[in-house]
Protein backbone atom coordinates (compact mmCIF):
# COMPACT_ATOMS: atom_id res chain seq x y z
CA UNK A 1 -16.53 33.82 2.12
CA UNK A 2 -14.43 32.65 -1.21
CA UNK A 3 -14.42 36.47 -2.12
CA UNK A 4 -12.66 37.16 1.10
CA UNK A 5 -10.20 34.33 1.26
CA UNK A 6 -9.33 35.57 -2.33
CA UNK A 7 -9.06 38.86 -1.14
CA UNK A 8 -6.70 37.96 1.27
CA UNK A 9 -4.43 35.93 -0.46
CA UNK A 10 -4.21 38.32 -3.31
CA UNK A 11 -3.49 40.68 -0.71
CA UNK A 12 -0.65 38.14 0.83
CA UNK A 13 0.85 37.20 -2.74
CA UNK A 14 1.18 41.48 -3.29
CA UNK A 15 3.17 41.82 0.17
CA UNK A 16 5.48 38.67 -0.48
CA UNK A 17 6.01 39.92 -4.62
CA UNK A 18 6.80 43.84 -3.56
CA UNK A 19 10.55 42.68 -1.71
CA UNK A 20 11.76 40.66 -4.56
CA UNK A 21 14.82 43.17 -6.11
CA UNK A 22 15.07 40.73 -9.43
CA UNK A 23 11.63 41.02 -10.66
CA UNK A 24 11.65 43.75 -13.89
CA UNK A 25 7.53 42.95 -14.45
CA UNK A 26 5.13 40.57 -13.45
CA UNK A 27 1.16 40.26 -14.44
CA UNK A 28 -1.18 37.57 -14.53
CA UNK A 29 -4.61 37.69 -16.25
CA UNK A 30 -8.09 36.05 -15.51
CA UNK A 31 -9.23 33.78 -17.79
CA UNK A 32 -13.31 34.04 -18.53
CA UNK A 33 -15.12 31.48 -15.67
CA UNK A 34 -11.77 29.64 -15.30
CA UNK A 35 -11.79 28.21 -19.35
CA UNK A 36 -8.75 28.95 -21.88
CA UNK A 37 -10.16 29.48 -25.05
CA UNK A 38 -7.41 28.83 -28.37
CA UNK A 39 -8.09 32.35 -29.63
CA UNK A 40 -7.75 33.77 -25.98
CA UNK A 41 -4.30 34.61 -26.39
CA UNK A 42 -2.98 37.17 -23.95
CA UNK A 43 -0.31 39.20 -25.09
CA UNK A 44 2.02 40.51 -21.92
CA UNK A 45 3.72 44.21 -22.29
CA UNK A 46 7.02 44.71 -20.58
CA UNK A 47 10.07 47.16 -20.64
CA UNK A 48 13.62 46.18 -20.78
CA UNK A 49 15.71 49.43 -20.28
CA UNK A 50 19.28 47.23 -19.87
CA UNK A 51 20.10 45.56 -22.98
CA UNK A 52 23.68 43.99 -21.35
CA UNK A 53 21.42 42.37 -18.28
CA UNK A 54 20.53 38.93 -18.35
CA UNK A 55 16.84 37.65 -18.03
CA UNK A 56 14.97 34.65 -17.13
CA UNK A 57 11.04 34.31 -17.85
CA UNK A 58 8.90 32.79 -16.54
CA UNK A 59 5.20 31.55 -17.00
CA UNK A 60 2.71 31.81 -14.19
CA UNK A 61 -0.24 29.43 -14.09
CA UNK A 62 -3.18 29.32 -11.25
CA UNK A 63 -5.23 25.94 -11.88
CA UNK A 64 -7.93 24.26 -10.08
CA UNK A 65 -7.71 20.58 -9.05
CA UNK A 66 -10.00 19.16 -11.63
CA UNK A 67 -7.82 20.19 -14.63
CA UNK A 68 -8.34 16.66 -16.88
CA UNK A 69 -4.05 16.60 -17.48
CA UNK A 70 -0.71 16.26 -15.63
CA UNK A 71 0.63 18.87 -18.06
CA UNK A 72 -0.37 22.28 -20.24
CA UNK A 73 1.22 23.06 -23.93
CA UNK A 74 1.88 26.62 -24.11
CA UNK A 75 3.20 28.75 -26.86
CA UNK A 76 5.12 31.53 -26.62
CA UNK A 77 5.74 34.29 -29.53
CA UNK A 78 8.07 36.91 -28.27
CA UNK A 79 8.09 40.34 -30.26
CA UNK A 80 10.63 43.13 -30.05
CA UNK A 81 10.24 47.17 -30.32
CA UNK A 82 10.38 46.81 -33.91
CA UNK A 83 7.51 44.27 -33.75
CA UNK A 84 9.95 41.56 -35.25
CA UNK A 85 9.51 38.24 -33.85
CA UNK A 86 12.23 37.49 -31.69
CA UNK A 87 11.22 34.03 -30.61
CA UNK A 88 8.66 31.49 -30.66
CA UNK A 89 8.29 28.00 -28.96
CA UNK A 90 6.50 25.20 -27.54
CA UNK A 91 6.36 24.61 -24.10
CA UNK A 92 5.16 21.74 -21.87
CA UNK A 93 4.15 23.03 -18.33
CA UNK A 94 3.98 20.61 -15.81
CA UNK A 95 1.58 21.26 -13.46
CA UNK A 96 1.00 17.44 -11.69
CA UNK A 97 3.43 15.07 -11.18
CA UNK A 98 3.15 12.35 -13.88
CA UNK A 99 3.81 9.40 -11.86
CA UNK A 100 2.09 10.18 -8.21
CA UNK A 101 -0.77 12.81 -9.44
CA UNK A 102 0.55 14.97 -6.79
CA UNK A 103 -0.54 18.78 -7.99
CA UNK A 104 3.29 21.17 -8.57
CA UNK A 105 3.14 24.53 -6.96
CA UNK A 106 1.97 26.56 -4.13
CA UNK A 107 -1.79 26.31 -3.18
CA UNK A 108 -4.56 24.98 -0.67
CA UNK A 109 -7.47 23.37 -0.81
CA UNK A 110 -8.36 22.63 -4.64
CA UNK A 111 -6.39 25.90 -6.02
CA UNK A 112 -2.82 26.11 -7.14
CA UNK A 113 0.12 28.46 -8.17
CA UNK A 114 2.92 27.52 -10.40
CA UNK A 115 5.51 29.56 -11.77
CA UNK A 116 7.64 27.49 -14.55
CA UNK A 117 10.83 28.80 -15.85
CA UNK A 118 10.16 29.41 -19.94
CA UNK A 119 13.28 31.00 -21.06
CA UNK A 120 16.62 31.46 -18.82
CA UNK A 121 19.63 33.90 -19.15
CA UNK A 122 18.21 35.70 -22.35
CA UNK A 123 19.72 38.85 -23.05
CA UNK A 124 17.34 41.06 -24.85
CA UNK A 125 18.93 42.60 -28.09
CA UNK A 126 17.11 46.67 -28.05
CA UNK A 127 15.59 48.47 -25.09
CA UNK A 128 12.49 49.11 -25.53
CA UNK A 129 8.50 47.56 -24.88
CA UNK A 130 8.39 43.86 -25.69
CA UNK A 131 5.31 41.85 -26.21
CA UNK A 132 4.41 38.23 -25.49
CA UNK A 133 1.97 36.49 -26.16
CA UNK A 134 0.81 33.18 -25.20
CA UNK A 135 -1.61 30.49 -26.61
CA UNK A 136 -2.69 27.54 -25.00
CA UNK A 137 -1.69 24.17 -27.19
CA UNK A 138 -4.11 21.54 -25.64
CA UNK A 139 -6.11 20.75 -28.73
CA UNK A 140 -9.25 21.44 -26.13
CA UNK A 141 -11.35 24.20 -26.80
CA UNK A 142 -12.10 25.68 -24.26
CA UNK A 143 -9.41 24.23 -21.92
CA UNK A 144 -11.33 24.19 -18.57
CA UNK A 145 -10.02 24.92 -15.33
CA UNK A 146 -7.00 26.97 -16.25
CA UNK A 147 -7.88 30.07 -13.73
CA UNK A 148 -5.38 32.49 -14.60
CA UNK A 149 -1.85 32.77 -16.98
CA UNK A 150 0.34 35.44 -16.27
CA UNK A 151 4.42 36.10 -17.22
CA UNK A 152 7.22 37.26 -15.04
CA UNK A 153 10.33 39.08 -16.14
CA UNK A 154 13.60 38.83 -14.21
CA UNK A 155 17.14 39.68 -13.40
CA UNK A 156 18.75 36.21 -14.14
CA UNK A 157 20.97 34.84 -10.88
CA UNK A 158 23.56 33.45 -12.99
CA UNK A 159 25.92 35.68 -14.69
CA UNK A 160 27.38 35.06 -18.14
């Protein structure tokens, strides 16, 4: 039965993601029985062919209910064509609302989706395959109950 309603709502989230023009590349990744090791750092392969386009990123997190924190430290290292760093930072992911507990994103029953803007209206400098990689920053090892991280790539709504 929980392979099925996964099935489906895999299925679902594939129908809603294939009508959205802005999206440039999008891929989450399965983290082993729903723990984030420290040196389980997935490292997320994208093309940018339009170097005069604006971007925003974003990071995708599924969590389960029993995460032991309101929030998730993630950080990002960003690495052109030329494999030169082109950013790095700390981020602080809310995924619960501090003051009511009340879980942030899309989800049902003890499962939930959020998608946190990272890094808005970034233009990226070469065309070319970039790669980013992100580490959780909980000081927890493993960090349980983080399902699945994943990063989107988009065309930016706001023009410069």
């Amino acid at each position: 039965m929980h392979k099925t309603v996964w099935m489906w709502a895999a299925a679902l989230v594939l129908l809603l993601s294939a009508c959205d023009p802005a999206r440039v590349y999008e891929q989450n990744i399965d983290l082993p029985q729903g723990n984030w090791q420290i040196d389980n750092a997935p490292v997320f392969e994208f093309e940018i062919k339009d170097t005069t386009q604006v971007y925003d990123v974003y990071f995708n997190v599924r969590y389960n209910l029993k995460y032991d924190y309101y929030n998730l430290y993630l950080r990002h290292q960003l690495y052109g064509p030329d494999s030169v760093q082109v950013s790095s930072k700390l981020h602080e992911v809310l995924l619960m609302d501090s003051k009511t507990g009340k879980p942030l994103g899309n989800g049902s029953s003890d499962i939930y989706d959020l998608q946190a803007l990272a890094l808005d209206n970034i233009k990226f400098p070469k065309q070319g395959i970039y790669k980013l990689r992100l580490t959780q920053y909980m000081r927890r090892d493993p960090l349980p109950h983080i399902l699945a991280v994943g990063v989107r790539v988009a065309t930016s709504s706001e023009a410069e």
